[in-house]
N, C-alpha and C. Protein backbone atom coordinates (compact mmCIF):
# COMPACT_ATOMS: atom_id res chain seq x y z
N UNK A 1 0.81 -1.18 0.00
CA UNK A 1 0.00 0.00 0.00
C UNK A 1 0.86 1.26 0.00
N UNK A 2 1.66 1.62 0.62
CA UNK A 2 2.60 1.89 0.79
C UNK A 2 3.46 2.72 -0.74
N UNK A 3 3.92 1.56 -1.26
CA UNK A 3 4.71 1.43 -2.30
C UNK A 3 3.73 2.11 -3.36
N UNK A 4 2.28 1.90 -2.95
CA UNK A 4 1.91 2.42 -4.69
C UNK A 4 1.22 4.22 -4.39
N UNK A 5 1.40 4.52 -3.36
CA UNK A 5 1.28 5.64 -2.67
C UNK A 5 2.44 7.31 -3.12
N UNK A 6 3.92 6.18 -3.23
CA UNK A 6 5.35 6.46 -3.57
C UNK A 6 4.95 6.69 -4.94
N UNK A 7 4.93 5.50 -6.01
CA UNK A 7 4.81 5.54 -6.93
C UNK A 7 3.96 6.82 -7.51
N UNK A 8 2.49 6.69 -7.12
CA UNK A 8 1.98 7.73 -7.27
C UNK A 8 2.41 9.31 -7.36
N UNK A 9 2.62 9.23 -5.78
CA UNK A 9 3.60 10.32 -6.00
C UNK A 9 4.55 10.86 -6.66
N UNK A 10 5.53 10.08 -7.49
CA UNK A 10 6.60 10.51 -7.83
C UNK A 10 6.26 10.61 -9.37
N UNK A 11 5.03 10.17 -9.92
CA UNK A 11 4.44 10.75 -11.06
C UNK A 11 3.59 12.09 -10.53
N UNK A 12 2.82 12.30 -9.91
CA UNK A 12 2.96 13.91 -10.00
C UNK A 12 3.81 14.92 -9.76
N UNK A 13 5.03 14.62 -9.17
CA UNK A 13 6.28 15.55 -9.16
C UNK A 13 6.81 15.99 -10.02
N UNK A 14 6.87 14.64 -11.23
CA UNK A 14 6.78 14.97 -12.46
C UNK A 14 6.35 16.14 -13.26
N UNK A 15 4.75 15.77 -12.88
CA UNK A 15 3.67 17.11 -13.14
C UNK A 15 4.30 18.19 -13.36
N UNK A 16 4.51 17.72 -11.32
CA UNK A 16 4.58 19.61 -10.82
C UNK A 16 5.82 20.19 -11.55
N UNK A 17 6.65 19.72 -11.52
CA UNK A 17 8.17 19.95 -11.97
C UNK A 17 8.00 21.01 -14.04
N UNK A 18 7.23 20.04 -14.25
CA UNK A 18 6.76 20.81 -15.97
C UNK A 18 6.23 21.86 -15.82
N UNK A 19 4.92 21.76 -14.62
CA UNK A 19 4.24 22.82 -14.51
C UNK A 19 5.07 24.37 -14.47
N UNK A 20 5.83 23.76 -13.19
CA UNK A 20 6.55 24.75 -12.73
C UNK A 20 7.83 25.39 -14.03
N UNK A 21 7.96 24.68 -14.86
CA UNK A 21 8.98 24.90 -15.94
C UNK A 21 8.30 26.07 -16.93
N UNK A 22 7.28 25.09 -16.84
CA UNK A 22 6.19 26.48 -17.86
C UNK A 22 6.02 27.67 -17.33
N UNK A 23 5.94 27.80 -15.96
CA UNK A 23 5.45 29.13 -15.45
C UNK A 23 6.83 30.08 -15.49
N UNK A 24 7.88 28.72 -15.16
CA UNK A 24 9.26 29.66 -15.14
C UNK A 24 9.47 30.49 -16.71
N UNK A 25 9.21 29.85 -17.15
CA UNK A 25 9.66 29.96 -18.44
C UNK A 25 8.72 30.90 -19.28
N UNK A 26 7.54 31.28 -19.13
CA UNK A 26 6.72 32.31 -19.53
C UNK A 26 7.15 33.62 -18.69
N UNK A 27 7.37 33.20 -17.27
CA UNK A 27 7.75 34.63 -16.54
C UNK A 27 9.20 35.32 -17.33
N UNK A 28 10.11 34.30 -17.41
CA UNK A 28 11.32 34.54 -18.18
C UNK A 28 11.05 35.18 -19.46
N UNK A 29 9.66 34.80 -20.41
CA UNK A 29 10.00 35.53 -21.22
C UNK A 29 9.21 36.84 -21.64
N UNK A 30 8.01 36.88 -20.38
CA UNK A 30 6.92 38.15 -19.82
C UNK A 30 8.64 39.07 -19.94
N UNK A 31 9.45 39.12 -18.72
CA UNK A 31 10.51 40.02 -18.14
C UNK A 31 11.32 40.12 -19.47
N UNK A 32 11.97 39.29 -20.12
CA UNK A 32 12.58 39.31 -21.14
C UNK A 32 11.87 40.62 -22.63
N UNK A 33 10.63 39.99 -22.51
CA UNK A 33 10.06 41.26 -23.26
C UNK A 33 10.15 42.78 -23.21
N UNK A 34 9.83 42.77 -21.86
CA UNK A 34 9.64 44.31 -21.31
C UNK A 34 11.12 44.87 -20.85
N UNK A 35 12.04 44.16 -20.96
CA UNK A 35 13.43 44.08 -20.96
C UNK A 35 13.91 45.05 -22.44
N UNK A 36 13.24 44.19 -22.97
CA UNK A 36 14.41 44.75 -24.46
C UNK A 36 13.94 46.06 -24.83
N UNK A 37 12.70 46.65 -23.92
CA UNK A 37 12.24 47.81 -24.48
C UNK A 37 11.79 48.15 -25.64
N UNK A 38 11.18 46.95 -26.00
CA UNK A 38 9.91 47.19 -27.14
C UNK A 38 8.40 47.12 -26.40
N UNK A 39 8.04 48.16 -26.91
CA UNK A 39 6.44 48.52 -26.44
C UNK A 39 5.44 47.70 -26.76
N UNK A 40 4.59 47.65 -25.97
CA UNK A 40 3.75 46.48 -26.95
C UNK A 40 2.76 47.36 -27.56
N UNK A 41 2.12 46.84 -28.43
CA UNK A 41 1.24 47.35 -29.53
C UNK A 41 -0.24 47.67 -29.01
N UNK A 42 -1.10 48.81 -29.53
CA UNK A 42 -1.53 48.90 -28.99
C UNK A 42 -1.96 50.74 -27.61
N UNK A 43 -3.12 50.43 -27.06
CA UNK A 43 -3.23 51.41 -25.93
C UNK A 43 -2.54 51.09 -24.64
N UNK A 44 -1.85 49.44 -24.84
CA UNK A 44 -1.11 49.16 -23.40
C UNK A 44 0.49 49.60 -23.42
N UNK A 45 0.60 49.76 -24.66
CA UNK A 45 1.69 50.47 -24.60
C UNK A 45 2.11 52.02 -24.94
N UNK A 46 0.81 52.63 -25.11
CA UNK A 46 0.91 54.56 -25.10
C UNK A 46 2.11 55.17 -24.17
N UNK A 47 1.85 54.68 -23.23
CA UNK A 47 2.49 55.41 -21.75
C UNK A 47 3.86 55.00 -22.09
N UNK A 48 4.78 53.79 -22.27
CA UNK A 48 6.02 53.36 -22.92
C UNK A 48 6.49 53.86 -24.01
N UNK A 49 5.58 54.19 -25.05
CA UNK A 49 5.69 54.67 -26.12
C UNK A 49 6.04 56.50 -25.75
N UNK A 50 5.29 57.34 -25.48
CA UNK A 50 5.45 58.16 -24.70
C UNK A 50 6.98 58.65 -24.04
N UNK A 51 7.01 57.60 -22.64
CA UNK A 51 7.83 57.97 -21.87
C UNK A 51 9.37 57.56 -23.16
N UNK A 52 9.42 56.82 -23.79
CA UNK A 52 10.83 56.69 -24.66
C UNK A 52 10.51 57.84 -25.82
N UNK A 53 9.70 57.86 -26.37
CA UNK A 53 9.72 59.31 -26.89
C UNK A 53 9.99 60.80 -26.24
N UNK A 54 9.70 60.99 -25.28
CA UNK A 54 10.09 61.92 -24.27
C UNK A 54 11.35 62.07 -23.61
N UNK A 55 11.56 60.81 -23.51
CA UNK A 55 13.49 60.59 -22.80
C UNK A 55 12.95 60.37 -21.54
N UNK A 56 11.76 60.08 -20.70
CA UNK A 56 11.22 60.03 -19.48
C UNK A 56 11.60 58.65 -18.72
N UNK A 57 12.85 59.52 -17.54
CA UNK A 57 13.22 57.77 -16.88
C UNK A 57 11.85 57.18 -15.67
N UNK A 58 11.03 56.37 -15.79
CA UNK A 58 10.08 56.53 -15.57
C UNK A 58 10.49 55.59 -14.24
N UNK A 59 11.35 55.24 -13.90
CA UNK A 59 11.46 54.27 -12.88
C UNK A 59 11.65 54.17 -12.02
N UNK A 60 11.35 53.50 -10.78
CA UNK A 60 10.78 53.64 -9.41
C UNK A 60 11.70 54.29 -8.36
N UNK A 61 13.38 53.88 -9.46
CA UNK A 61 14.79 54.81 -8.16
C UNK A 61 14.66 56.23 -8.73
N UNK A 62 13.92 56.89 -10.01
CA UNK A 62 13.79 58.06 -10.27
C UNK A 62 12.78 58.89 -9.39
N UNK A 63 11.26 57.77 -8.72
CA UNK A 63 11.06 58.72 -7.75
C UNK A 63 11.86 59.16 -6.16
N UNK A 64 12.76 58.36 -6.02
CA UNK A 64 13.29 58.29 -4.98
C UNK A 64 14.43 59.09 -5.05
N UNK A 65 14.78 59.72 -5.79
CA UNK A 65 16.04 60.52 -5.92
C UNK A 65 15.54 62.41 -5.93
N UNK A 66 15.70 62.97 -5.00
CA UNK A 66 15.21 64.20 -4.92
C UNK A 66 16.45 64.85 -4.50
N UNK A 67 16.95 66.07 -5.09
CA UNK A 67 17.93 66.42 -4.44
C UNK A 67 17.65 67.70 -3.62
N UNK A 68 16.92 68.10 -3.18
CA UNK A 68 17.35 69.04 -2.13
C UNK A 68 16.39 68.04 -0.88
N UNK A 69 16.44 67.13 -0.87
CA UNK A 69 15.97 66.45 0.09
C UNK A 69 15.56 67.45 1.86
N UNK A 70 17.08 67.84 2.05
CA UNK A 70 17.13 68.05 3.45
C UNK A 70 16.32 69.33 3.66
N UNK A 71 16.38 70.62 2.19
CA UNK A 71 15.47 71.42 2.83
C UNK A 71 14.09 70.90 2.74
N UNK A 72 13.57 70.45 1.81
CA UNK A 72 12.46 69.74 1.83
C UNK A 72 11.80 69.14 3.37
N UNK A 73 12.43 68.78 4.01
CA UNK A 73 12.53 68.30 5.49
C UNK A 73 12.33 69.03 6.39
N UNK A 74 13.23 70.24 6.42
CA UNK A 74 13.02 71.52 7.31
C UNK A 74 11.55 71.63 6.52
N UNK A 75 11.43 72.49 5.82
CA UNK A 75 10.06 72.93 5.81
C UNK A 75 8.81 72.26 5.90
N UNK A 76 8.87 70.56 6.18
CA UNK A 76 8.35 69.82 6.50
C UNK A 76 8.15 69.76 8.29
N UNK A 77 9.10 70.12 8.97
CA UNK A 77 9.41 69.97 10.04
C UNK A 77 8.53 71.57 10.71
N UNK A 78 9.27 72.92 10.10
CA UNK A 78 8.38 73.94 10.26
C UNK A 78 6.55 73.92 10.26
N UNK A 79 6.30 73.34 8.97
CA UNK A 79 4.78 73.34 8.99
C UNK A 79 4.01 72.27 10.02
N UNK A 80 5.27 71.17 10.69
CA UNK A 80 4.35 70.70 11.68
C UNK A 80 4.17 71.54 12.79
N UNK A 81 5.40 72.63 13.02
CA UNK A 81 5.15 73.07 14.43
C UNK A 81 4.23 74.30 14.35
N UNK A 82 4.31 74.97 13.03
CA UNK A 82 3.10 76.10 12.80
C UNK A 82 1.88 75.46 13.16
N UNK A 83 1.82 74.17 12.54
CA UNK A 83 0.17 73.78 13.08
C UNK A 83 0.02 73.11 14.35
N UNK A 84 0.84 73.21 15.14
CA UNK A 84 0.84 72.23 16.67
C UNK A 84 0.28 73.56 17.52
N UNK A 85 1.17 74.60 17.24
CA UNK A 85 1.09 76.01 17.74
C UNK A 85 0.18 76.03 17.32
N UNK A 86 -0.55 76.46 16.42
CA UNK A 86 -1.98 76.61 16.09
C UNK A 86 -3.42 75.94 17.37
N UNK A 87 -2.54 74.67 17.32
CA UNK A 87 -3.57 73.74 18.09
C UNK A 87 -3.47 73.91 19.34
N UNK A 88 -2.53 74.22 19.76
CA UNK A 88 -2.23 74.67 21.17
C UNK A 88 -0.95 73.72 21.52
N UNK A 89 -1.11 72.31 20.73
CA UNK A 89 0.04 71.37 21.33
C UNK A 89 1.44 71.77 21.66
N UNK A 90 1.92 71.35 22.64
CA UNK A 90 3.25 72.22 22.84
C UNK A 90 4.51 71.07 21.92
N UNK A 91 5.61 71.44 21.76
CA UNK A 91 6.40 70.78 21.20
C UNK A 91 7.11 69.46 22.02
N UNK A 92 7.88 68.47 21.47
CA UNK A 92 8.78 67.68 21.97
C UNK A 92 9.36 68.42 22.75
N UNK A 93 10.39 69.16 22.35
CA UNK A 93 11.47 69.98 22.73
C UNK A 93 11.24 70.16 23.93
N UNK A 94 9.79 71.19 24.09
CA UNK A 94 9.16 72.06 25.32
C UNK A 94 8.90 70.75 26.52
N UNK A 95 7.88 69.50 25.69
CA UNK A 95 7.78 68.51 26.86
C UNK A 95 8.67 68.02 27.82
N UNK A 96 9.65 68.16 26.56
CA UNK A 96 10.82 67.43 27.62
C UNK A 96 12.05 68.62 28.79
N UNK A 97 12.02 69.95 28.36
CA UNK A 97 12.51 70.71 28.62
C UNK A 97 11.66 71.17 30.26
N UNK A 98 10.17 71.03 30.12
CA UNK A 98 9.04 71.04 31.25
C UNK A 98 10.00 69.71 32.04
N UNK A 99 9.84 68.59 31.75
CA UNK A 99 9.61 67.36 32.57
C UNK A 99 11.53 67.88 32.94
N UNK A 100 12.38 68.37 32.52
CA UNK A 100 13.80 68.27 33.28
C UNK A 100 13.31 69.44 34.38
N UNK A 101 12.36 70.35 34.28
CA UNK A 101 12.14 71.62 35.08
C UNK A 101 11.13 70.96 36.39
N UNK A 102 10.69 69.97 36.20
CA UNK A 102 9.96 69.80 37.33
C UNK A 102 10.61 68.65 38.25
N UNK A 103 11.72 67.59 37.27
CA UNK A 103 12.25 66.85 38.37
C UNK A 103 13.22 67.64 39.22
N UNK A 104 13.90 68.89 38.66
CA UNK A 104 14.64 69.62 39.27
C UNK A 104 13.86 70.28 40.83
């Protein structure tokens, strides 16, 4: 019982093993496509078509690259405390500057 359990099994591994070849192997050539930078035909490829006509690096380390980063930050940092002040909330700074004034 046993033995034909094995057997069994080791014909669908088989299976799985092709299956899995096919999927590899379509993903390989999905990536491979969009690799070589041909657009596909079509309204699915406007926006590709587009961005290489334009010279547009459209890609995901291009949003991540900002260069004045740090002022960007300050004035990020300013407009929280304009609106804390607004609200009445007092700052980090102040909380903690209070709490050294009262263990004193």
């Amino acid at each position: 019982m046993q033995t034909k359990r094995i057997i069994s099994y080791r014909g669908n591994s088989t299976m799985a093993w092709l299956k899995f070849s096919l999927g590899l192997t379509i993903l390989l050539a999905v990536f491979a496509f969009f690799a070589s930078g041909i657009a596909p035909p079509g309204i699915c490829g406007e926006v590709l078509r587009h961005n290489q006509l334009c010279d547009i690096d459209a890609s995901p380390l291009f949003y991540s690259e900002i260069e004045n980063m740090a002022e960007l930050e300050k004035g990020v940092m300013q407009m929280r405390q304009e609106a804390k002040h607004k609200k009445g909330v007092p700052d980090r700074s102040e909380k903690k500057s209070n709490a050294l004034i009262l263990k004193r």
